[in-house]
PDB file of N, CA and C in Angstrom:
ATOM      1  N   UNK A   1       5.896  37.173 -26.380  1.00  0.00           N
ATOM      2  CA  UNK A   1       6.593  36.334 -27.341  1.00  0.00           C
ATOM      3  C   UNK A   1       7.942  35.905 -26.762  1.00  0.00           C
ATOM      4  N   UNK A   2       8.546  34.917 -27.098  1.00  0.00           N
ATOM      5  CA  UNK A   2       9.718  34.323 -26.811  1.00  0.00           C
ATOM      6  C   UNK A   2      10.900  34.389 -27.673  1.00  0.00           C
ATOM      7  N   UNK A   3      11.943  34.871 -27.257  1.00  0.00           N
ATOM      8  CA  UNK A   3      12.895  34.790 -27.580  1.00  0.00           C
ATOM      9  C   UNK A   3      13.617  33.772 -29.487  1.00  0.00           C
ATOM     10  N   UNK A   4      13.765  34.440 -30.548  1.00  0.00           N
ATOM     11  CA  UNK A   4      13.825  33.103 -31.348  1.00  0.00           C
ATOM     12  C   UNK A   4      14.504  32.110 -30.787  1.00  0.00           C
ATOM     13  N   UNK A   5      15.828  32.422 -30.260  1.00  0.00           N
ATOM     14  CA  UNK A   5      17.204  31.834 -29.876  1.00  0.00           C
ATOM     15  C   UNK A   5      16.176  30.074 -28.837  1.00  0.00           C
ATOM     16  N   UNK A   6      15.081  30.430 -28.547  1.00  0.00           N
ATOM     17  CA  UNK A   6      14.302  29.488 -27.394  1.00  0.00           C
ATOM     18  C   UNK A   6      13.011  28.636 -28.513  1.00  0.00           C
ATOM     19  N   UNK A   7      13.193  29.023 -29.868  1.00  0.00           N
ATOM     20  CA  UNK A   7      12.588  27.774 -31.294  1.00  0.00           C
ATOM     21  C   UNK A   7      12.519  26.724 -30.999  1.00  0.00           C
ATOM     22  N   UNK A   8      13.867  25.961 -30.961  1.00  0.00           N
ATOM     23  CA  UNK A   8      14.556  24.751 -31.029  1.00  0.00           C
ATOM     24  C   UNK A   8      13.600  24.132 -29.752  1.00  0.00           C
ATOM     25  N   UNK A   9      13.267  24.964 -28.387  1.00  0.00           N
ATOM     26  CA  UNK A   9      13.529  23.983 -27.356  1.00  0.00           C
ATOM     27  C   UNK A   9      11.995  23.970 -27.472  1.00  0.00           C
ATOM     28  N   UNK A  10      11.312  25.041 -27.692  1.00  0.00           N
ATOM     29  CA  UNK A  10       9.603  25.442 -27.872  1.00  0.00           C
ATOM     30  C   UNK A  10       9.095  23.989 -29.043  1.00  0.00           C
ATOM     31  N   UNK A  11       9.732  24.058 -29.756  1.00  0.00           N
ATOM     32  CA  UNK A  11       9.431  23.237 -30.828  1.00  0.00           C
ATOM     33  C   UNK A  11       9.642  21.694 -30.334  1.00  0.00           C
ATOM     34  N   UNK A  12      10.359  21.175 -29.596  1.00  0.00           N
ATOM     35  CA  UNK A  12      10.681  19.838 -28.564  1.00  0.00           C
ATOM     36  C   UNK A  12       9.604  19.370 -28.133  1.00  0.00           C
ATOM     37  N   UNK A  13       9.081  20.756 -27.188  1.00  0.00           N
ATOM     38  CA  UNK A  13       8.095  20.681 -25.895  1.00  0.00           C
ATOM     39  C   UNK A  13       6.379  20.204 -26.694  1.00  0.00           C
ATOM     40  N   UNK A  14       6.369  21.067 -27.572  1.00  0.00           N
ATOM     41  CA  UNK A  14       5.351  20.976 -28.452  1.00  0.00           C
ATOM     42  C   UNK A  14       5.336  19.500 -29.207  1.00  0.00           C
ATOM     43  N   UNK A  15       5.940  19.246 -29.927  1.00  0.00           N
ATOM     44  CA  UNK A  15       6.111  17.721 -30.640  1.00  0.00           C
ATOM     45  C   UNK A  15       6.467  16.573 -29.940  1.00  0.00           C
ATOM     46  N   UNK A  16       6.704  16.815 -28.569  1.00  0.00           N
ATOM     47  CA  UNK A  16       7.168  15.672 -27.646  1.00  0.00           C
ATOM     48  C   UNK A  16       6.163  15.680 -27.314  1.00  0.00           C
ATOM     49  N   UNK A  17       4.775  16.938 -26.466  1.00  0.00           N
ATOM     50  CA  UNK A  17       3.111  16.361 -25.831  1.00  0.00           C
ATOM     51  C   UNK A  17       2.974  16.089 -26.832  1.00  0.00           C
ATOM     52  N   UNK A  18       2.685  16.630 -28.396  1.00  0.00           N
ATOM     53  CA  UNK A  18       1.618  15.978 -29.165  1.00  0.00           C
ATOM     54  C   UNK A  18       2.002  13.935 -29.589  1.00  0.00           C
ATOM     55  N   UNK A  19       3.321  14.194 -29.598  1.00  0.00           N
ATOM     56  CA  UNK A  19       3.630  12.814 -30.076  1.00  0.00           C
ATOM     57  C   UNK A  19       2.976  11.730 -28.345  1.00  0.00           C
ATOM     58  N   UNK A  20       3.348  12.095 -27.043  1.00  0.00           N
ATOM     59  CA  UNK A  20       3.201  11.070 -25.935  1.00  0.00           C
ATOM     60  C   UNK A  20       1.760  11.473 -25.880  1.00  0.00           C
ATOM     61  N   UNK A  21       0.975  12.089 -26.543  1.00  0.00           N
ATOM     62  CA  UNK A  21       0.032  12.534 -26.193  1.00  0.00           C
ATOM     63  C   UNK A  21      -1.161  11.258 -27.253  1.00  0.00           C
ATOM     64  N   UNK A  22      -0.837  11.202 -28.449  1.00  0.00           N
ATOM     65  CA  UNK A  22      -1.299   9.840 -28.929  1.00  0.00           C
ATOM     66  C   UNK A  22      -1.031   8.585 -28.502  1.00  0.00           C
ATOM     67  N   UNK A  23       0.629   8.742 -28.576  1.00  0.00           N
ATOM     68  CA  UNK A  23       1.079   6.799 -28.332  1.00  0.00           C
ATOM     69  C   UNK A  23       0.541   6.454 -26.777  1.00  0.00           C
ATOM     70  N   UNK A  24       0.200   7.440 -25.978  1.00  0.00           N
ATOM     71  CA  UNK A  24      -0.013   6.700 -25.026  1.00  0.00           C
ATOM     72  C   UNK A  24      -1.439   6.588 -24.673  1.00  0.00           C
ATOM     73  N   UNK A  25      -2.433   7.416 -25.834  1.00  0.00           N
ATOM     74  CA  UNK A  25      -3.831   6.964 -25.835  1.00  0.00           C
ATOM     75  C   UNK A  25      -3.545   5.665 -26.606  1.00  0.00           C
ATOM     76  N   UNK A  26      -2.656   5.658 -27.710  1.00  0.00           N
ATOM     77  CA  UNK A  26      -2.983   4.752 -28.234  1.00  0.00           C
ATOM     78  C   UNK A  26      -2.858   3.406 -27.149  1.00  0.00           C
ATOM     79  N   UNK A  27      -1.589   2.899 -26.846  1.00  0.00           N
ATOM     80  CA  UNK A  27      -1.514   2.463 -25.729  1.00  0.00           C
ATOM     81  C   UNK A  27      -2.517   1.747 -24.998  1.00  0.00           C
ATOM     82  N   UNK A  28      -2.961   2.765 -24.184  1.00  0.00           N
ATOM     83  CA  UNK A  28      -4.027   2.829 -23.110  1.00  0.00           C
ATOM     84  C   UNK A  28      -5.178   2.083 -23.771  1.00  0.00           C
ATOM     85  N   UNK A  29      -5.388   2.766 -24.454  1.00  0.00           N
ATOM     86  CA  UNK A  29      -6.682   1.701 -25.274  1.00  0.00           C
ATOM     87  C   UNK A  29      -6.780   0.224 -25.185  1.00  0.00           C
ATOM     88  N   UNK A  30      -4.878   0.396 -26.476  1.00  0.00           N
ATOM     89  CA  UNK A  30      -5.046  -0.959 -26.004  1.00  0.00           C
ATOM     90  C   UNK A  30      -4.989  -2.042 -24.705  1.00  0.00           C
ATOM     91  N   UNK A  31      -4.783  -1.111 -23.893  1.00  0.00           N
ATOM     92  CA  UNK A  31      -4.355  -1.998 -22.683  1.00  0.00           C
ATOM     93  C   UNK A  31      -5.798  -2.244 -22.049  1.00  0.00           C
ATOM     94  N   UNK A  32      -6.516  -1.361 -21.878  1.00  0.00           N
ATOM     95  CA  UNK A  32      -7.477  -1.371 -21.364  1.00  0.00           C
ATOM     96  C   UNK A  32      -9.158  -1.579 -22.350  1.00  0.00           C
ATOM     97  N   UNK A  33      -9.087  -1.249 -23.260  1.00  0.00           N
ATOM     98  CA  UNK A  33      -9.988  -1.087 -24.078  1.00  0.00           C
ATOM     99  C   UNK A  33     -10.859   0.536 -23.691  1.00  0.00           C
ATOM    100  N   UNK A  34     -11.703   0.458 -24.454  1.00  0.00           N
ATOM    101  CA  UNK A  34     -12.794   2.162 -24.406  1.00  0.00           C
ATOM    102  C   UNK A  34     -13.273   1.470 -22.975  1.00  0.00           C
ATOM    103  N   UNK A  35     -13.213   1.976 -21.946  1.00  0.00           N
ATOM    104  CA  UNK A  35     -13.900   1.697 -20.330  1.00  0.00           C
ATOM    105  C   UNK A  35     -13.679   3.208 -20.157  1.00  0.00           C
ATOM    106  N   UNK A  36     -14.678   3.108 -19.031  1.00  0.00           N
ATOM    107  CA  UNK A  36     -14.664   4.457 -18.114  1.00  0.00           C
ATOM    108  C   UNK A  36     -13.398   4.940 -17.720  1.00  0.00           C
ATOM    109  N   UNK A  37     -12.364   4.487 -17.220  1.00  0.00           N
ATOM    110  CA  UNK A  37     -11.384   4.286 -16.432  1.00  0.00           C
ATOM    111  C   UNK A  37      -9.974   4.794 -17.470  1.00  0.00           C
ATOM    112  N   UNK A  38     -10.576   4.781 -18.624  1.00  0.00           N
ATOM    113  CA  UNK A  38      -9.360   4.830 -19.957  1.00  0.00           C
ATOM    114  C   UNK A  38      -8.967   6.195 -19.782  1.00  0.00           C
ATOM    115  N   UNK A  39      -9.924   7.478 -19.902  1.00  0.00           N
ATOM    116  CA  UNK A  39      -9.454   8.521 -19.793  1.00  0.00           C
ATOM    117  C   UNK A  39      -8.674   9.119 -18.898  1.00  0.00           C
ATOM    118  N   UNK A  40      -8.823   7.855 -17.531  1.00  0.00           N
ATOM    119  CA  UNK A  40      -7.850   9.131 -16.277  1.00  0.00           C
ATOM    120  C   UNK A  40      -6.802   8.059 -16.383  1.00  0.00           C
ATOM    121  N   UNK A  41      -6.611   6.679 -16.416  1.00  0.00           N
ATOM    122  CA  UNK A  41      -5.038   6.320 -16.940  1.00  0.00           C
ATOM    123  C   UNK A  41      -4.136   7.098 -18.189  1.00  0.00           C
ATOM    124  N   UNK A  42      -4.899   7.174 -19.366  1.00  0.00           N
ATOM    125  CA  UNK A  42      -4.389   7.813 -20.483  1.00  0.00           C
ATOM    126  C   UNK A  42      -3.508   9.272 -19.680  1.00  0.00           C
ATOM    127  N   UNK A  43      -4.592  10.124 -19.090  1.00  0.00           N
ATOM    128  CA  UNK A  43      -3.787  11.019 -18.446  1.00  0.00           C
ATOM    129  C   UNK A  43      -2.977  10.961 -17.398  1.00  0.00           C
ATOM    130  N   UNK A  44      -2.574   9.845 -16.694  1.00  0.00           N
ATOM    131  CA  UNK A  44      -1.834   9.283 -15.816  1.00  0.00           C
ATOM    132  C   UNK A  44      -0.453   8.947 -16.787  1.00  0.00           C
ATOM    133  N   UNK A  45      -0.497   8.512 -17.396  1.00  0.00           N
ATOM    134  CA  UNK A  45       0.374   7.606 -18.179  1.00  0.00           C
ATOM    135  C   UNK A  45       1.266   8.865 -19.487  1.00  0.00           C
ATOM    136  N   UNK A  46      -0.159   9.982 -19.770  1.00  0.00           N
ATOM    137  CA  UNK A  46       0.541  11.151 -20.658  1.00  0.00           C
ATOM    138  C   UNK A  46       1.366  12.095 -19.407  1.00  0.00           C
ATOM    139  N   UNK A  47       1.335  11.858 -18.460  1.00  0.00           N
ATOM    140  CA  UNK A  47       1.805  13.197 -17.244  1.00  0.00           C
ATOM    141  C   UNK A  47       3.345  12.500 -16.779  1.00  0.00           C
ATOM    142  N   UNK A  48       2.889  11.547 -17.251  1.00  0.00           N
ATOM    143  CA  UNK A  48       4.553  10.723 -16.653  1.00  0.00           C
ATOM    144  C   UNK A  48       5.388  10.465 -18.027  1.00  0.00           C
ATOM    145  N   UNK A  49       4.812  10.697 -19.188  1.00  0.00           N
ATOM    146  CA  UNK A  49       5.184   9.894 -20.853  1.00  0.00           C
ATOM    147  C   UNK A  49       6.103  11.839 -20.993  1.00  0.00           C
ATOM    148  N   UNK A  50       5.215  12.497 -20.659  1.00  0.00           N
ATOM    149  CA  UNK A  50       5.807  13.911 -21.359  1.00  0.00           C
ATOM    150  C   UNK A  50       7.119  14.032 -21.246  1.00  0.00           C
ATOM    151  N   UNK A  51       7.224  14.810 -19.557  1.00  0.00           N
ATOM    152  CA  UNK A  51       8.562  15.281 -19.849  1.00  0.00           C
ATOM    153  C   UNK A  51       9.529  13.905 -19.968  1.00  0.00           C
ATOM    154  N   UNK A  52       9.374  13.317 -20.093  1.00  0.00           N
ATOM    155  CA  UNK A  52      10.924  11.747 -20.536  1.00  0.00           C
ATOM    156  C   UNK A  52      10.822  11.982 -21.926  1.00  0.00           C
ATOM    157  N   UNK A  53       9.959  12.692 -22.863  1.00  0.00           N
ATOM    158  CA  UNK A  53       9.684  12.849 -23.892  1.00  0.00           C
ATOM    159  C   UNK A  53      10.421  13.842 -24.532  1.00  0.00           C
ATOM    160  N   UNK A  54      10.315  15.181 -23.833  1.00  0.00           N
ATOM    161  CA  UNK A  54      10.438  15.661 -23.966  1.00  0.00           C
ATOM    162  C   UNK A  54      12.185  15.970 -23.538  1.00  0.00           C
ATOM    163  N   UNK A  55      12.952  15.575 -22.648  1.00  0.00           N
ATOM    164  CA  UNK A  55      14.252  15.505 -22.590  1.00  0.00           C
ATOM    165  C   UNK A  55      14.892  14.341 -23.463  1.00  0.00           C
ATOM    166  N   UNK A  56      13.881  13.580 -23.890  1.00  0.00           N
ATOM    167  CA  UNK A  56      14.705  12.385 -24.832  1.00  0.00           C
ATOM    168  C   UNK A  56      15.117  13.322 -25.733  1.00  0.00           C
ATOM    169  N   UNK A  57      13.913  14.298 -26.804  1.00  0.00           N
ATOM    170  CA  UNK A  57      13.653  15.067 -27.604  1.00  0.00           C
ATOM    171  C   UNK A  57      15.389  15.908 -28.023  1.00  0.00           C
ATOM    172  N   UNK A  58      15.239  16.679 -26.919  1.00  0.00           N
ATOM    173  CA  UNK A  58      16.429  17.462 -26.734  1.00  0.00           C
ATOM    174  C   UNK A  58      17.443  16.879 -26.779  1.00  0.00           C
ATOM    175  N   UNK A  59      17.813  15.674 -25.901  1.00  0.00           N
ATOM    176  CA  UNK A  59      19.016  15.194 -26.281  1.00  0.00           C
ATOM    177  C   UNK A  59      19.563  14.143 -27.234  1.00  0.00           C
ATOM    178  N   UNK A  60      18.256  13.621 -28.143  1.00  0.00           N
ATOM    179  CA  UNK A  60      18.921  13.222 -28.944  1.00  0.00           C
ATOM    180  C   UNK A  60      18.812  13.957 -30.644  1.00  0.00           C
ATOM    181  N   UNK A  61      17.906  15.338 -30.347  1.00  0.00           N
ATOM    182  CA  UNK A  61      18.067  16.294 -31.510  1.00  0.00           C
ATOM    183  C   UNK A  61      19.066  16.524 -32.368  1.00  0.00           C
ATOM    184  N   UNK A  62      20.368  16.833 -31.635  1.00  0.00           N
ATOM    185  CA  UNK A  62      21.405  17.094 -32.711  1.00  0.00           C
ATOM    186  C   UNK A  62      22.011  16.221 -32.937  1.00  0.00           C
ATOM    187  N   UNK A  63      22.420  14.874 -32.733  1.00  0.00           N
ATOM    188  CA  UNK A  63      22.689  13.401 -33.481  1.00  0.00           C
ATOM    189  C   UNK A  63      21.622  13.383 -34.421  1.00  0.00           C
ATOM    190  N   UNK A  64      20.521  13.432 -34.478  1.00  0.00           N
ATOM    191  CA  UNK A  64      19.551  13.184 -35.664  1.00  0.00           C
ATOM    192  C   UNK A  64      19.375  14.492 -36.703  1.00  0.00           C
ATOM    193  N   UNK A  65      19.334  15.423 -35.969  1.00  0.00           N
ATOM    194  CA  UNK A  65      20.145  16.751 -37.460  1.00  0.00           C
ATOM    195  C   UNK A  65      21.311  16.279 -38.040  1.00  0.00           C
ATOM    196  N   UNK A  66      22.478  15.626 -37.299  1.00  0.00           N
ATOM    197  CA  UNK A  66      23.629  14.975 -38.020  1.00  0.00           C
ATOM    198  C   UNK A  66      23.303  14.465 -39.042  1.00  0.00           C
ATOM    199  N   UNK A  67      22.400  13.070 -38.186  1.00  0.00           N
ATOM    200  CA  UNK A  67      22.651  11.850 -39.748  1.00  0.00           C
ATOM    201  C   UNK A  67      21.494  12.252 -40.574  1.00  0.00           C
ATOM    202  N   UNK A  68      20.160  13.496 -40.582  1.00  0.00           N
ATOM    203  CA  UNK A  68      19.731  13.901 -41.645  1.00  0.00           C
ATOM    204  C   UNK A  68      20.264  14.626 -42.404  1.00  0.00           C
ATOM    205  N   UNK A  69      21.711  15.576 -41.967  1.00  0.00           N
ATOM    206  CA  UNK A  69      22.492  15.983 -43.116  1.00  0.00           C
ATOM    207  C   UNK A  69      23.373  15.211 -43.641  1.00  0.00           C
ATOM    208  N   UNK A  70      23.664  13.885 -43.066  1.00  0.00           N
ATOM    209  CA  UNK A  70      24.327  13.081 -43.786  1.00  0.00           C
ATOM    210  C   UNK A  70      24.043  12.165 -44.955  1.00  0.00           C
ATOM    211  N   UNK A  71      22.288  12.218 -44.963  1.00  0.00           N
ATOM    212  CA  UNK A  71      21.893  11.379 -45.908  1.00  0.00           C
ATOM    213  C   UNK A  71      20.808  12.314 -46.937  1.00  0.00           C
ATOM    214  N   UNK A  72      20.859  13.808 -46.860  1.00  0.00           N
ATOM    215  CA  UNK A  72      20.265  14.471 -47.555  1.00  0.00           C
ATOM    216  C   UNK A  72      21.233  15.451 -48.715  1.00  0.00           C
ATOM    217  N   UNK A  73      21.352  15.843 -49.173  1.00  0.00           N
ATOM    218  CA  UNK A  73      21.813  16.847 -50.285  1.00  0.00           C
ATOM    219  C   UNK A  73      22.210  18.563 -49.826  1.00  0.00           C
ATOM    220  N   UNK A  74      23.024  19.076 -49.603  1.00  0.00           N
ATOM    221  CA  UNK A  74      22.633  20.376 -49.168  1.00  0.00           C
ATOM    222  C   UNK A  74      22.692  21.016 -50.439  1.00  0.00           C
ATOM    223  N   UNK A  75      21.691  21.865 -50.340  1.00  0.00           N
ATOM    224  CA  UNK A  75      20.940  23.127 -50.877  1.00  0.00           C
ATOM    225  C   UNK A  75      22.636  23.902 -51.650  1.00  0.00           C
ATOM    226  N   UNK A  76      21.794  23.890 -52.919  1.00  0.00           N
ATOM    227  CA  UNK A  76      22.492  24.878 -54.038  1.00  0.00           C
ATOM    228  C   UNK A  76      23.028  26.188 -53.765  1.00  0.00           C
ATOM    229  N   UNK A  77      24.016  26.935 -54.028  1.00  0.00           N
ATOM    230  CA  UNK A  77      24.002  28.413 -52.824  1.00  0.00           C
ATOM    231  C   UNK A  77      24.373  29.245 -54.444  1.00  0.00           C
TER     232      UNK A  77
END
C-alpha cells in the first residue's frame, strides 16, 4: 500500500490514463475510422497523450481546487 500523503498524485495518474485513454480512442476513430490499423495508433497516440496528461493534471490541480472553493459553499462546522 502507498503512503496516504501520495492520494492526490495516485488519483492524477489514474484519472489522467482513464480520461487520454477515451479522448484519444475517441479521436482516433475519428481520424481514422474502425480499420485494422485503429488499435495500434490509438495506442500510439494514448502512450504519448498520458504522461502530458498526467503532468497537466498536477499542475493545474490546485488553481482548480481554488476556483471550486470559490464558487461552492463551505460545509457547516
Amino acid at each position: 500500500m502507498l503512503p496516504a500523503r501520495l492520494a492526490p498524485v495516485l488519483f492524477g495518474l489514474i484519472l489522467s490514463g482513464i480520461m487520454s485513454c477515451v479522448v484519444t480512442c475517441v479521436a482516433t476513430l475519428k481520424a481514422v475510422g474502425f480499420s485494422p490499423e485503429a488499435p495500434g495508433l490509438w495506442m500510439g497516440a494514448w502512450s504519448f497523450s498520458w504522461p502530458v496528461a498526467f503532468v497537466v493534471v498536477l499542475v493545474v490541480a490546485p488553481a482548480v481546487r481554488r476556483f471550486v472553493a470559490m464558487l461552492v459553499k463551505a460545509p457547516a462546522n
